[in-house]
Protein backbone atom coordinates (compact mmCIF):
# COMPACT_ATOMS: atom_id res chain seq x y z
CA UNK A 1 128.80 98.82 107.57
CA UNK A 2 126.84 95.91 106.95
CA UNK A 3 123.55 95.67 108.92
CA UNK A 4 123.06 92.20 111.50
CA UNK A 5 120.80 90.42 109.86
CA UNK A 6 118.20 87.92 112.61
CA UNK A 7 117.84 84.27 111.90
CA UNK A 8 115.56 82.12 113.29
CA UNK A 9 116.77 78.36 113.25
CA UNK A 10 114.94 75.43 114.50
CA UNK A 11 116.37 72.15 115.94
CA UNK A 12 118.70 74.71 116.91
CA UNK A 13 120.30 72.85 120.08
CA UNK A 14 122.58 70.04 118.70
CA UNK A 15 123.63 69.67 115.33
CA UNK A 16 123.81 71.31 112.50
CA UNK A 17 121.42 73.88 114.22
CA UNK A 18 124.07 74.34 117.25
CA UNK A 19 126.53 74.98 114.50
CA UNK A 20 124.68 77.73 112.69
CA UNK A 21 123.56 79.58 115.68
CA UNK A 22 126.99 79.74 116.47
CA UNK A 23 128.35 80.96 113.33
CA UNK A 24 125.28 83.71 112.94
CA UNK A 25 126.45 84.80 116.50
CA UNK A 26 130.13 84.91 115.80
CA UNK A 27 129.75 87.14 112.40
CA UNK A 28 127.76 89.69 114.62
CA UNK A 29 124.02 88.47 113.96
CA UNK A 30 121.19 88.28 116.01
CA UNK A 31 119.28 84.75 116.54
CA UNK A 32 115.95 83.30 117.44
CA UNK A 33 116.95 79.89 118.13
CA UNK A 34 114.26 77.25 119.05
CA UNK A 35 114.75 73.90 119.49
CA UNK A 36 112.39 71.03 122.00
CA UNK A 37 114.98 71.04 124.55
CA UNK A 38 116.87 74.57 124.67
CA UNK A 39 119.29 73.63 127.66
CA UNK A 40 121.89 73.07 125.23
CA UNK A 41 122.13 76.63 124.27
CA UNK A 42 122.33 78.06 127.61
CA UNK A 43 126.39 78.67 127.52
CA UNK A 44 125.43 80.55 124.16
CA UNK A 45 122.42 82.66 125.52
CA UNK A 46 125.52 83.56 128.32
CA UNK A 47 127.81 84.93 125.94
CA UNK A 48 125.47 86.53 123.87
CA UNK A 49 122.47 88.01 125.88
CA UNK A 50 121.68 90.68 123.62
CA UNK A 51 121.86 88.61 120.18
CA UNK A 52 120.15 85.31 121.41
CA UNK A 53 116.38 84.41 122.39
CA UNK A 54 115.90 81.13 122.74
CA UNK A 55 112.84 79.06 123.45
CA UNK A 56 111.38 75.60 123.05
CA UNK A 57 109.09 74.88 120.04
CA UNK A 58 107.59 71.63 119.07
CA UNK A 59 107.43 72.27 115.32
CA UNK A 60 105.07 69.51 115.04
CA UNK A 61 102.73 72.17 116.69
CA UNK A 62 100.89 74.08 114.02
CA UNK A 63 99.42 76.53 116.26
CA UNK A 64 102.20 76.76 118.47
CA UNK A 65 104.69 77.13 115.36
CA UNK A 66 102.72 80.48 114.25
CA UNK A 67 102.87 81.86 118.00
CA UNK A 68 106.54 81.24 117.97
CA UNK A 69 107.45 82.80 114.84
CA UNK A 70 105.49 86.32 115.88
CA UNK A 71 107.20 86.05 119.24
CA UNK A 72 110.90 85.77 117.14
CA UNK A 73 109.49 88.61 114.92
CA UNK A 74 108.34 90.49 118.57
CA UNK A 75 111.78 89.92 120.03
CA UNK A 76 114.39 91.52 116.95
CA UNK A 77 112.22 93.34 115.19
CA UNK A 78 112.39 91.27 111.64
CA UNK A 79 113.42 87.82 110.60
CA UNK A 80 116.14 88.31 107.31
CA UNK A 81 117.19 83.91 107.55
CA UNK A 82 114.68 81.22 108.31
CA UNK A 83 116.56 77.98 108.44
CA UNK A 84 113.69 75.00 108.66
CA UNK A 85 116.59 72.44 110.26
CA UNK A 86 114.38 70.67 112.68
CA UNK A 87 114.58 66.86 112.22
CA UNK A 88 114.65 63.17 113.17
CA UNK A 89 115.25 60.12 112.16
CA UNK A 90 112.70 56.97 111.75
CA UNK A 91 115.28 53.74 111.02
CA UNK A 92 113.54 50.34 110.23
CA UNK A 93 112.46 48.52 107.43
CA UNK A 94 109.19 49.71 105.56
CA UNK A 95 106.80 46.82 107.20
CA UNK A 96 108.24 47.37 110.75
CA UNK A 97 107.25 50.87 111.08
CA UNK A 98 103.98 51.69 113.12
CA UNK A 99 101.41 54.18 111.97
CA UNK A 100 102.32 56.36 115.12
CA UNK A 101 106.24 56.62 114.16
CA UNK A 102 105.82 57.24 110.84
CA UNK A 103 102.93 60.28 111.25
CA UNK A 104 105.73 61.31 113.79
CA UNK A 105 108.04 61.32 112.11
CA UNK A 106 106.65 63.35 108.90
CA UNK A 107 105.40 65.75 111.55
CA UNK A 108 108.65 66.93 112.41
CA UNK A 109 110.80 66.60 109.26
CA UNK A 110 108.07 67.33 106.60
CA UNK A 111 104.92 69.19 108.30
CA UNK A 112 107.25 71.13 110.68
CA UNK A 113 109.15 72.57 107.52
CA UNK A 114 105.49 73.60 106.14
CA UNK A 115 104.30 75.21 109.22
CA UNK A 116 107.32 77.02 109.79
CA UNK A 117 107.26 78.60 105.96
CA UNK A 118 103.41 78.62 106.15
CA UNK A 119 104.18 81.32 109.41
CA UNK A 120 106.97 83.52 108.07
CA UNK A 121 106.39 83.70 104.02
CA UNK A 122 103.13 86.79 105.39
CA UNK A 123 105.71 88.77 107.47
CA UNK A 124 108.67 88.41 104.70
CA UNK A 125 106.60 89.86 102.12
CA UNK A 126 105.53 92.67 104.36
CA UNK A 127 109.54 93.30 104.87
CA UNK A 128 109.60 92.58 101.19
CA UNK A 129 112.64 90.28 101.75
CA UNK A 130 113.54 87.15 103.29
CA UNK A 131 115.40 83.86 103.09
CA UNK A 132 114.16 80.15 103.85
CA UNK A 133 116.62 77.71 103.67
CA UNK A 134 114.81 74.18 104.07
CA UNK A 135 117.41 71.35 105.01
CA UNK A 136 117.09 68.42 103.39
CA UNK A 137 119.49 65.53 102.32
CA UNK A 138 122.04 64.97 99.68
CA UNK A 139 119.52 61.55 99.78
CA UNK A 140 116.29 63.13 99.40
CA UNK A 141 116.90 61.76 95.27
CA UNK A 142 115.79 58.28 95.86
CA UNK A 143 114.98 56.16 98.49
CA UNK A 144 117.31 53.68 100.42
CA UNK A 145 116.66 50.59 103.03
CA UNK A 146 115.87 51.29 106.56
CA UNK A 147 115.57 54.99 106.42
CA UNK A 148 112.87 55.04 103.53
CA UNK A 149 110.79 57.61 105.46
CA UNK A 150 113.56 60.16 106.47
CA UNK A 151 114.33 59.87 102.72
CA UNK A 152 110.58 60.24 101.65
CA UNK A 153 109.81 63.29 103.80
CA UNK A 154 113.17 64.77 102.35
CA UNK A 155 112.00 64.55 99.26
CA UNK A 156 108.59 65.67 99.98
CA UNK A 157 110.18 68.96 101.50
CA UNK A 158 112.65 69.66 98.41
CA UNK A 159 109.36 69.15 96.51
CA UNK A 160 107.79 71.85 98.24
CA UNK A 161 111.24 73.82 98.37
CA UNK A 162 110.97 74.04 94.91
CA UNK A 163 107.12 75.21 94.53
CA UNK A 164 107.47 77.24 97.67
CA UNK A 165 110.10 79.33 95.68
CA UNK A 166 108.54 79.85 92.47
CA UNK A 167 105.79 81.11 94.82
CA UNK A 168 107.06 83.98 96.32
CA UNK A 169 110.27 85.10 94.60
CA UNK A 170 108.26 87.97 93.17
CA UNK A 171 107.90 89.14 96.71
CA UNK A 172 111.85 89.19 97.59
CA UNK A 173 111.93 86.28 99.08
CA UNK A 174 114.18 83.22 98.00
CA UNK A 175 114.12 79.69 98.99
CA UNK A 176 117.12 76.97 98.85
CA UNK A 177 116.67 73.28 99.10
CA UNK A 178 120.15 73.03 101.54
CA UNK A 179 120.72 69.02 100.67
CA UNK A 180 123.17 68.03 103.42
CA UNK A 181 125.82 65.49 103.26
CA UNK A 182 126.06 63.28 106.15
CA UNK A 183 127.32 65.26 109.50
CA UNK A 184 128.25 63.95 112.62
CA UNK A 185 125.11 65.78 114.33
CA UNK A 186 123.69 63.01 116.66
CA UNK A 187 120.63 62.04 114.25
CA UNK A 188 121.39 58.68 114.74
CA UNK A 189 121.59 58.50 118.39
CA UNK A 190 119.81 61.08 120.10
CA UNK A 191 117.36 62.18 116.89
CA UNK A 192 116.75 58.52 116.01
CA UNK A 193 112.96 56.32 116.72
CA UNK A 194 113.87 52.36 115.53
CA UNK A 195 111.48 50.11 114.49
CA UNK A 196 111.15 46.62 116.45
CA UNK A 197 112.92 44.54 114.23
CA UNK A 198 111.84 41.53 112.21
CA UNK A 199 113.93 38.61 111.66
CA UNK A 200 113.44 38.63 107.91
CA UNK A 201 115.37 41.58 107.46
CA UNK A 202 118.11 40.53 109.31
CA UNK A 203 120.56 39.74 106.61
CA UNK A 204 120.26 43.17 104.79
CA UNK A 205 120.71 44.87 108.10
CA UNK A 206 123.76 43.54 108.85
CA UNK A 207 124.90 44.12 105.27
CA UNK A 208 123.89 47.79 105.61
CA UNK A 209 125.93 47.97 109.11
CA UNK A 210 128.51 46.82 106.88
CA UNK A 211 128.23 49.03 104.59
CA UNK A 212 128.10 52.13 106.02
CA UNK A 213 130.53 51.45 108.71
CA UNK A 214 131.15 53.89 111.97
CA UNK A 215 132.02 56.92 110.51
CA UNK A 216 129.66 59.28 111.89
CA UNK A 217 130.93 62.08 109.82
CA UNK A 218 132.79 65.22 109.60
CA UNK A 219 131.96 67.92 111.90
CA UNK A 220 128.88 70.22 111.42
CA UNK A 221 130.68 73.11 112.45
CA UNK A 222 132.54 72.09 108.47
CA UNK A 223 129.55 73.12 106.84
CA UNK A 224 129.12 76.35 107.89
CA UNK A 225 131.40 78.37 105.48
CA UNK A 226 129.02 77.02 102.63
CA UNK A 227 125.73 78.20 104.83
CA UNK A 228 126.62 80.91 105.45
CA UNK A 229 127.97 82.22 102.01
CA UNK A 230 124.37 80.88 100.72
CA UNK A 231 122.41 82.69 103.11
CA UNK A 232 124.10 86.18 101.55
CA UNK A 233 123.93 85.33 97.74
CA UNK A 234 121.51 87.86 96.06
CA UNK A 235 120.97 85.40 93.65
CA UNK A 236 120.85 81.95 95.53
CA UNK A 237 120.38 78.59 93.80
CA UNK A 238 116.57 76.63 94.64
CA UNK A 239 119.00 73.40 95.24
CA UNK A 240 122.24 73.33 97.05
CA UNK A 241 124.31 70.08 97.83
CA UNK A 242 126.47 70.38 100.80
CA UNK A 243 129.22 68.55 100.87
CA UNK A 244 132.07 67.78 98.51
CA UNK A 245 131.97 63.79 98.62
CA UNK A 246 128.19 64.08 98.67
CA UNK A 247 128.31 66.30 95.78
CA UNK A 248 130.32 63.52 93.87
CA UNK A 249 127.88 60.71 94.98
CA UNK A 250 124.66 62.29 94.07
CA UNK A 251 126.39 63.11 90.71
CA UNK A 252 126.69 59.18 90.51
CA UNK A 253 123.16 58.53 91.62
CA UNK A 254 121.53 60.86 89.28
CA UNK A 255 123.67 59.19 86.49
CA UNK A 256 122.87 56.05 87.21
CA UNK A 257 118.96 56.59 87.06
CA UNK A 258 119.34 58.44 84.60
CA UNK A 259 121.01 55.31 82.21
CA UNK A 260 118.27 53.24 83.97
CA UNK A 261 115.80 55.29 82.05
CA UNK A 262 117.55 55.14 78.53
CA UNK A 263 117.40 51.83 79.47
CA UNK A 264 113.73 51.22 79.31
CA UNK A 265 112.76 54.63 77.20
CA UNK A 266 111.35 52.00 74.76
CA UNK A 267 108.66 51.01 77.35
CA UNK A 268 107.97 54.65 78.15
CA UNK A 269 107.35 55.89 74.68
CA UNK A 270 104.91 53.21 74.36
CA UNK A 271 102.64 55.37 75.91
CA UNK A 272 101.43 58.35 74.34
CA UNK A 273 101.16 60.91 77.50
């Protein structure tokens, strides 16, 4: 019989979050699940009083991020699955963002992933096991208009992903970069801070409307099967796309800076470094 393993997911209440909580739950896990507003989990902490704590976190809270992880340590025991999932969403144009949204904004999607690991890497390696799985974005790559800082503090996190998990494999612990396709998980209604708009910009806003269109997404609760295989891999990958059209598109991307390079290698190998 397999042992329930304990997760402890943040931005656990809507989402993505919602959807793994629920899936942990279902395949006979246990769950801390924190989140800013835990209402939303309330019909889960119902059905599942023994499996689920719950409590709000600000993960934009250093010290309050280490007192929460030893409280989900206190409450099961261990932690086997840290998923960093915690996020917003800044949308503007570069020049319209103030200093305050965008050192919120980091705060939660960047520093809130490095607070969280910062916590929970001393207690894995007493365990001697452990896995962090730090959602990003299938567009933490490269940058794109309007949402240049949810794309820059993606990147900065698969960054750290990357060093994080060269940094304590040797203690049993393993790290994925989870790069998410685009889910229908509310980050652009109820997770989103816009800028004030400036008129300049108008014209490539509307063309990015266009662009993207109103499709919001598949489900989260689609994701799950790939999550959840991940999280139980004894050898897990340090960079996971999730999603198949995603998968296809970064393909694209990467290809296409890629020839951009070739492109210009002359100019490169002018310099000697």
């Amino acid at each position: 019989m397999t042992t329930a393993r304990v997760w402890f997911i943040t931005g656990a209440s809507r989402g993505l979050g919602r959807a793994f909580t629920e899936a942990a739950l279902a395949s006979g896990d246990r769950v801390v699940a924190v989140a800013r507003t835990i209402g939303p989990l309330d019909d889960l902490a119902a059905a599942h009083p023994d499996a689920l704590v719950r409590f709000s976190l600000d993960v934009a809270d250093r010290r309050a991020v280490f007192d929460g992880v030893e409280r989900a340590f206190a409450a099961f025991g261990r932690v086997d699955v840290v998923v960093n999932n915690a996020g917003t969403m800044l949308y503007g144009m570069a020049e319209e963002a103030t200093e305050e949204q965008v050192r919120a904004h980091l705060d939660v999607n960047f520093f809130g992933a490095v607070w969280v690991s910062q916590a929970v890497v001393p207690r894995l390696r007493e365990q001697g096991s452990g896995r962090i799985l730090q959602i990003t974005s299938m567009g933490a790559g490269g940058g794109m208009a309007s949402v240049g800082f949810y794309g820059a503090g993606k990147a900065a996190l698969n960054s750290f992903a990357e060093a994080l998990a060269m940094e304590v494999e040797s203690f049993g612990i393993k790290v994925t970069a989870v790069q998410m396709g685009g889910y229908d998980t509310g980050l652009f209604t109820a997770g989103t801070t816009a800028t004030e708009p400036l008129a300049p910009y108008d014209g490539l806003r509307a063309e990015l409307a266009q662009m993207w269109g109103d499709d919001a997404g598949p489900d989260p609760a689609t994701a799950v099967p790939a999550i959840m295989e991940l999280a139980g891999l004894a050898d897990p990958p340090r960079f996971l796309i999730v999603g198949g059209a995603s998968f296809e598109q970064v393909l694209e991307l990467e290809e296409a800076r890629a020839g951009v390079r070739r492109k210009w290698e002359h100019l490169s190998r002018i310099a000697p470094g």
